[in-house]
Protein backbone atom coordinates (compact mmCIF):
# COMPACT_ATOMS: atom_id res chain seq x y z
CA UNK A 1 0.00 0.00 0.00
CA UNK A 2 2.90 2.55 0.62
CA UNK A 3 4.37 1.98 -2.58
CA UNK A 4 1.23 2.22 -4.17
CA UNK A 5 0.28 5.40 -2.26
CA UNK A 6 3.67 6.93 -3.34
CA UNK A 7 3.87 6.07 -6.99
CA UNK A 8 0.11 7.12 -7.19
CA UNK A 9 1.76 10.67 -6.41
CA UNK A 10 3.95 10.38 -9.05
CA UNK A 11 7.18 9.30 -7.03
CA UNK A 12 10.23 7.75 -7.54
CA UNK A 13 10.36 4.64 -4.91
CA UNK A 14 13.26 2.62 -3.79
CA UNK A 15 11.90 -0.66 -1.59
CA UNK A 16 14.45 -1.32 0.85
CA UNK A 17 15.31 -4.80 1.91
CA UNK A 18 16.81 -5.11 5.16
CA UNK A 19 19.55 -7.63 6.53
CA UNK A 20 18.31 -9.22 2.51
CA UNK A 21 21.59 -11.07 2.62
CA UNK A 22 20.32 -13.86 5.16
CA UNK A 23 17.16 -13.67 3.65
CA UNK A 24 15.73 -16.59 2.49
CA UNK A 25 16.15 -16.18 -1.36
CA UNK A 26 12.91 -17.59 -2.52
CA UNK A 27 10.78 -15.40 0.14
CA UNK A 28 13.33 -12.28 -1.11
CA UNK A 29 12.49 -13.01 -4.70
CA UNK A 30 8.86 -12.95 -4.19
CA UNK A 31 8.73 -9.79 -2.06
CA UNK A 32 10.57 -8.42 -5.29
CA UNK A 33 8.28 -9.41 -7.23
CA UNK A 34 4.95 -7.57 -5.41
CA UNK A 35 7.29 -4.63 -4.66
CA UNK A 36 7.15 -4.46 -8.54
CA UNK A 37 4.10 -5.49 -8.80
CA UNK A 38 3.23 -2.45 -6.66
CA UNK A 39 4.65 0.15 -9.12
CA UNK A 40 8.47 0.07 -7.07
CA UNK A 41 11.04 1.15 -9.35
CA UNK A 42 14.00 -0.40 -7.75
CA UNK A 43 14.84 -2.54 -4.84
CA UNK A 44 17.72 -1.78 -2.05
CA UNK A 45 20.06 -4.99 -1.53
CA UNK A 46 21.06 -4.77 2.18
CA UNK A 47 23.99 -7.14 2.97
CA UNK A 48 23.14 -5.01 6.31
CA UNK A 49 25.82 -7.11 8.89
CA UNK A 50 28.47 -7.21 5.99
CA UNK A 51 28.78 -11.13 6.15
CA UNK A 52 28.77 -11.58 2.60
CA UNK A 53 31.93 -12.25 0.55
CA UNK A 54 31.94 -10.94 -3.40
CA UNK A 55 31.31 -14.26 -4.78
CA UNK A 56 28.32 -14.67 -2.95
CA UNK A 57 27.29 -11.20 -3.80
CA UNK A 58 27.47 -11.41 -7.50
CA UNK A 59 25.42 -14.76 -7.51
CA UNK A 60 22.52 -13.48 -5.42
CA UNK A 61 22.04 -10.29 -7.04
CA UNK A 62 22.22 -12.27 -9.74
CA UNK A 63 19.48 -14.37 -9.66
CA UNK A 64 17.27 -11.47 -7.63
CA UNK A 65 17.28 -9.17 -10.94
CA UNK A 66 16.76 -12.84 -12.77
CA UNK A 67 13.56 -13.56 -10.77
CA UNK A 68 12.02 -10.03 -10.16
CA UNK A 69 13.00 -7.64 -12.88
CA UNK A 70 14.06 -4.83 -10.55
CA UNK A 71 16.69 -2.72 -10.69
CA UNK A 72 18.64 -3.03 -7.72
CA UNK A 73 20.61 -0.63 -5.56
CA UNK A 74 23.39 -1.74 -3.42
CA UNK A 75 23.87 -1.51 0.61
CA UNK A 76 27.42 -3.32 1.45
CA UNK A 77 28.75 -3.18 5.19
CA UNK A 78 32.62 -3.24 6.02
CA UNK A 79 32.50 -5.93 8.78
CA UNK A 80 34.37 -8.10 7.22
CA UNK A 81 36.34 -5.30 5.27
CA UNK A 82 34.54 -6.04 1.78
CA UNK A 83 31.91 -3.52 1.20
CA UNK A 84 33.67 -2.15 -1.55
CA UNK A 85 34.32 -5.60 -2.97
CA UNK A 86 30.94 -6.86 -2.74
CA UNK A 87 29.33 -3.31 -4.04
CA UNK A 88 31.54 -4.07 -7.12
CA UNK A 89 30.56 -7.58 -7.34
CA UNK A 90 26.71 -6.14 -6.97
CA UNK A 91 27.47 -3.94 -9.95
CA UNK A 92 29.18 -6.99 -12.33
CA UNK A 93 25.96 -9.24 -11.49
CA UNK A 94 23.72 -5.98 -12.82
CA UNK A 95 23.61 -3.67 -9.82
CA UNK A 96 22.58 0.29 -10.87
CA UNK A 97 23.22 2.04 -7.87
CA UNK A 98 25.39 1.45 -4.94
CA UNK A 99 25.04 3.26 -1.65
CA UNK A 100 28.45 4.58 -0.43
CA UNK A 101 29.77 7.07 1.89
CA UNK A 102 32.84 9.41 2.13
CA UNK A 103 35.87 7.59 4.31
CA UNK A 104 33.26 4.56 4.49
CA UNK A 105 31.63 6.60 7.65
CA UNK A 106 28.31 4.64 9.23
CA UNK A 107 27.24 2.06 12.03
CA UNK A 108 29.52 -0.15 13.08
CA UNK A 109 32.20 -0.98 10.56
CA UNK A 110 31.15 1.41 8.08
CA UNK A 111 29.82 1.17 4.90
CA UNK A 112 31.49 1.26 0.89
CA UNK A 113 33.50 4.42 0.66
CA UNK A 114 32.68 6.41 -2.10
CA UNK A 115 36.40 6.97 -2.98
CA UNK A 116 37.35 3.43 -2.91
CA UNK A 117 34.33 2.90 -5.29
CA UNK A 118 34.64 5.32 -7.81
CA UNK A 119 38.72 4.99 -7.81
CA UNK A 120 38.07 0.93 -8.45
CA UNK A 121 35.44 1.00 -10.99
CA UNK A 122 37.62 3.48 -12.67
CA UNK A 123 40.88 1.10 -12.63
CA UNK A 124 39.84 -2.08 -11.82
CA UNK A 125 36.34 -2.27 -14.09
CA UNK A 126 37.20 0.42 -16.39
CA UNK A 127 34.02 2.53 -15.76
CA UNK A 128 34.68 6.20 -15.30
CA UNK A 129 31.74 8.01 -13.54
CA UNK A 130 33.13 11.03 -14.17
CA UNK A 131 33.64 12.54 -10.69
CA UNK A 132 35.39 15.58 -9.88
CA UNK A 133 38.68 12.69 -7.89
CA UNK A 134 40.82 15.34 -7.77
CA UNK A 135 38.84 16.56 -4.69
CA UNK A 136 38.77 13.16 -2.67
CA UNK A 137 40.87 13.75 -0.16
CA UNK A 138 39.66 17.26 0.84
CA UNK A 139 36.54 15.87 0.63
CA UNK A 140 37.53 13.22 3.49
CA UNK A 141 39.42 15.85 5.53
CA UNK A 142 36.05 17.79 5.75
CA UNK A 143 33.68 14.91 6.73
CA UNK A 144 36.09 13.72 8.93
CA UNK A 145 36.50 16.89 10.41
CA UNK A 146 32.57 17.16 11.18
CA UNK A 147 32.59 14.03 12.37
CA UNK A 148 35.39 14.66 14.71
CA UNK A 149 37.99 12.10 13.73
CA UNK A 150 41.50 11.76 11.51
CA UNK A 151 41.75 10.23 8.30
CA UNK A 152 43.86 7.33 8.91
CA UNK A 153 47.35 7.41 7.20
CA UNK A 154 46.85 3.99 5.89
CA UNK A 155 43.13 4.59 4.49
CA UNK A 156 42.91 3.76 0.67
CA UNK A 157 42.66 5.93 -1.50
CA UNK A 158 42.85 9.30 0.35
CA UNK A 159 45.11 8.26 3.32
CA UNK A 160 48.33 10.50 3.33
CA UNK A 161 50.77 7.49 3.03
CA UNK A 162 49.29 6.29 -0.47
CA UNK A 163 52.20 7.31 -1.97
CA UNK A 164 54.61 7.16 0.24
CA UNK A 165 57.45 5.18 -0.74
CA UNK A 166 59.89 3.96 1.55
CA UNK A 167 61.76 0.48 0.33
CA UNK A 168 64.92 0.72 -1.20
CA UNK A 169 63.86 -1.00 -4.75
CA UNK A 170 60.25 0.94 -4.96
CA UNK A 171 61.62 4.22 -4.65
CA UNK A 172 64.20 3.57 -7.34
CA UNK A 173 61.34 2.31 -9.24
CA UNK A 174 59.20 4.98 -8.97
CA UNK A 175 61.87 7.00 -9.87
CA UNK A 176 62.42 5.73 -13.22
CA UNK A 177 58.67 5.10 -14.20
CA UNK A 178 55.49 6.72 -11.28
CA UNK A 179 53.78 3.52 -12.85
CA UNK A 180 56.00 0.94 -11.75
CA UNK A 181 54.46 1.33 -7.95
CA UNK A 182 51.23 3.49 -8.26
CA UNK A 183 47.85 2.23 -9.84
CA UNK A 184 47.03 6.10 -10.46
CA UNK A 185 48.74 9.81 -9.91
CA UNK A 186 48.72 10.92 -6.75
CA UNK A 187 47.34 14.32 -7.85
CA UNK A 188 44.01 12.66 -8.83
CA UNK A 189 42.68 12.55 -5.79
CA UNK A 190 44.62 15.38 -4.11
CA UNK A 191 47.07 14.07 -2.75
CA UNK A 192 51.32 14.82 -3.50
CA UNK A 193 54.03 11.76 -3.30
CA UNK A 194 56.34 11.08 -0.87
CA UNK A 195 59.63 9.65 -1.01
CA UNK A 196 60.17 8.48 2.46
CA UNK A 197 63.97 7.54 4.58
CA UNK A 198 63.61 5.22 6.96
CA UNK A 199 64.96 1.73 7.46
CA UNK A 200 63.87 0.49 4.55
CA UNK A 201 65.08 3.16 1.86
CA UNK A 202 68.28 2.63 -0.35
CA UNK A 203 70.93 4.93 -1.81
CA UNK A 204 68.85 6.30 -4.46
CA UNK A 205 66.41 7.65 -1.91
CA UNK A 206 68.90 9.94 -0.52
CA UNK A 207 70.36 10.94 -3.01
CA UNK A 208 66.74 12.10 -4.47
CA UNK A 209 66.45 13.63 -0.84
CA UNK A 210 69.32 15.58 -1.15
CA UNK A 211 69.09 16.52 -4.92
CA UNK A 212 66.03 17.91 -3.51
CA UNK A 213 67.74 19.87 -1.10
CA UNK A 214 70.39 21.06 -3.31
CA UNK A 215 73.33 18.88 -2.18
CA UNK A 216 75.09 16.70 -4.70
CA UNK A 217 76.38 13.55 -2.99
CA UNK A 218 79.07 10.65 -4.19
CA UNK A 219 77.43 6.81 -4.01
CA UNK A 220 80.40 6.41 -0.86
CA UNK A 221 78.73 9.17 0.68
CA UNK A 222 74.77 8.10 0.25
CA UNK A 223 75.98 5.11 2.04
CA UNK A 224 77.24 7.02 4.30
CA UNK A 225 74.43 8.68 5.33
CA UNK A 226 71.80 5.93 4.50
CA UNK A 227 73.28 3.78 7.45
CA UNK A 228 73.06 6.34 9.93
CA UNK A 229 69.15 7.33 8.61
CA UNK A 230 68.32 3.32 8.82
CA UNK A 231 70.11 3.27 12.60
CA UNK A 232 67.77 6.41 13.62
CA UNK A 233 64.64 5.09 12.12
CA UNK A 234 65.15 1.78 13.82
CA UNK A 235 65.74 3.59 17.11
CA UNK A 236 62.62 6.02 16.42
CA UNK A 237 60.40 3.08 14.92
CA UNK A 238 59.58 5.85 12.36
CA UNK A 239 60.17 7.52 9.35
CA UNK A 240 62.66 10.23 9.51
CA UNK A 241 61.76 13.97 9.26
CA UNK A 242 63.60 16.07 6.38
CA UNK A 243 65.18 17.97 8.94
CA UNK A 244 66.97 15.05 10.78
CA UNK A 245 68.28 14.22 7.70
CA UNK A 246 69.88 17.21 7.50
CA UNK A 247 71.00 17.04 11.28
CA UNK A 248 73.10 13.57 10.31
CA UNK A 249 74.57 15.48 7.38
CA UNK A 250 75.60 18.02 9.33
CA UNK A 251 76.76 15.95 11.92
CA UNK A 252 79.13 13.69 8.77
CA UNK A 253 80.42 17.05 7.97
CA UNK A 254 81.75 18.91 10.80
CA UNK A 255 83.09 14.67 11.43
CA UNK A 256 84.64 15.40 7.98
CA UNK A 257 83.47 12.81 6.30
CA UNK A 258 81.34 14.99 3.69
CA UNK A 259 84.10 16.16 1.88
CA UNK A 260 83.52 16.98 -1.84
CA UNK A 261 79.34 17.10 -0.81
CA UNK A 262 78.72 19.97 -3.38
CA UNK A 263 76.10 22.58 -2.71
């Protein structure tokens, strides 16, 4: 009767089914089918505890749009950290819409990020939406701002140590070819790269760190410096800041062991 009621006032309607992922398929199916029936123009998929995997996904949406004829809108739930995988596998089995939120914000776990969703149908299913990426990671620094948290460093997509690059072998690999380590620019969704020292990095790190800071360095004297960087960032159990780097240089130089470091 509510859908009924609302179409009759020329309205777009959206049935929702709730927790529909430990539904009983048949009974799901045939409320499909009188939510149609009814005049609904699309049903709401709710894998609403996130217990759902993306195989399982893609074979029940599957068969829902088989049996009703709906178009269906996707609900994933991060509890088992595949909302964005199953939204995707909701879209591949004929899914229209997907629900998301920026930084994956909601109850519990959260739900499909809309970064993460746009950024994979983009790369991974070669669909591009269209959206504005470059904006992403403001975008997450506001909501999470209003919401009163941080936007982890780690988070995909917007998190500030996407591109951070830290191994010895990466950063010399990013050097030569970006593509070699990063599915996309950095500057697509706001954010810059980082070329990080710590106790991972290698030779050609620093002496892209100091090219940066116009100091020209020999291979012997990289070396140099790269073992006292790796000691300090063991000792720290963290990256190193650009100005301790320059503190151990200093320190190598007035020790005289800089000599022929051009500037």
């Amino acid at each position: 009767k509510s859908v009924e009621f609302a179409k009759s006032h020329d309205l777009y309607v959206s049935v929702n089914a709730e927790d529909a992922s430990r539904a009983d398929p048949d009974f799901l199916a045939e409320f499909a089918k009188n939510a149609k029936a009814a005049g609904a123009d699309r049903i709401r998929y709710c894998d609403t505890l996130g217990t759902l995997g993306p195989f399982q996904t893609y074979e029940a949406v599957k068969r829902l749009i088989e049996e009703s004829g709906l178009d269906v809108e996707m609900h994933t739930h991060n509890d088992f950290g595949m909302a964005t995988a199953n939204a995707l596998a909701g879209i591949r089995a004929g899914a229209r819409f997907v629900n998301t939120t920026v930084g994956g914000l909601g109850e519990r776990a959260g739900n499909a990020p809309l970064e993460e969703v746009v950024m994979a149908l983009k790369y991974v299913e070669g669909v591009d939406l269209g959206f504005p990426t470059e904006r992403f990671r403001e975008v997450a620094e506001y909501v999470a701002s209003a919401a009163g948290r941080d936007v982890p460093g780690w988070k995909p997509v917007v998190g500030h140590r996407v591109f951070a690059h830290e191994s010895g072998i990466h950063v010399d690999g990013i050097l030569k070819n970006a593509k070699n380590y990063e599915a996309f620019t950095p500057d697509e969704v706001g954010l810059t790269r980082q070329l990080v020292v710590g106790k991972h990095s290698g030779s050609h790190t620093i002496l892209h760190k100091f090219e940066e800071f116009g100091i020209t360095l020999t291979e012997e004297q990289a070396n140099v410096i790269l073992a006292r960087c790796r000691s300090m960032a063991v000792q720290l159990k963290r990256a190193l800041f650009e100005k301790e780097l320059m503190y151990i240089y200093n320190d190598l130089v007035r020790a005289g062991l800089m000599t022929g470091a051009r500037s």
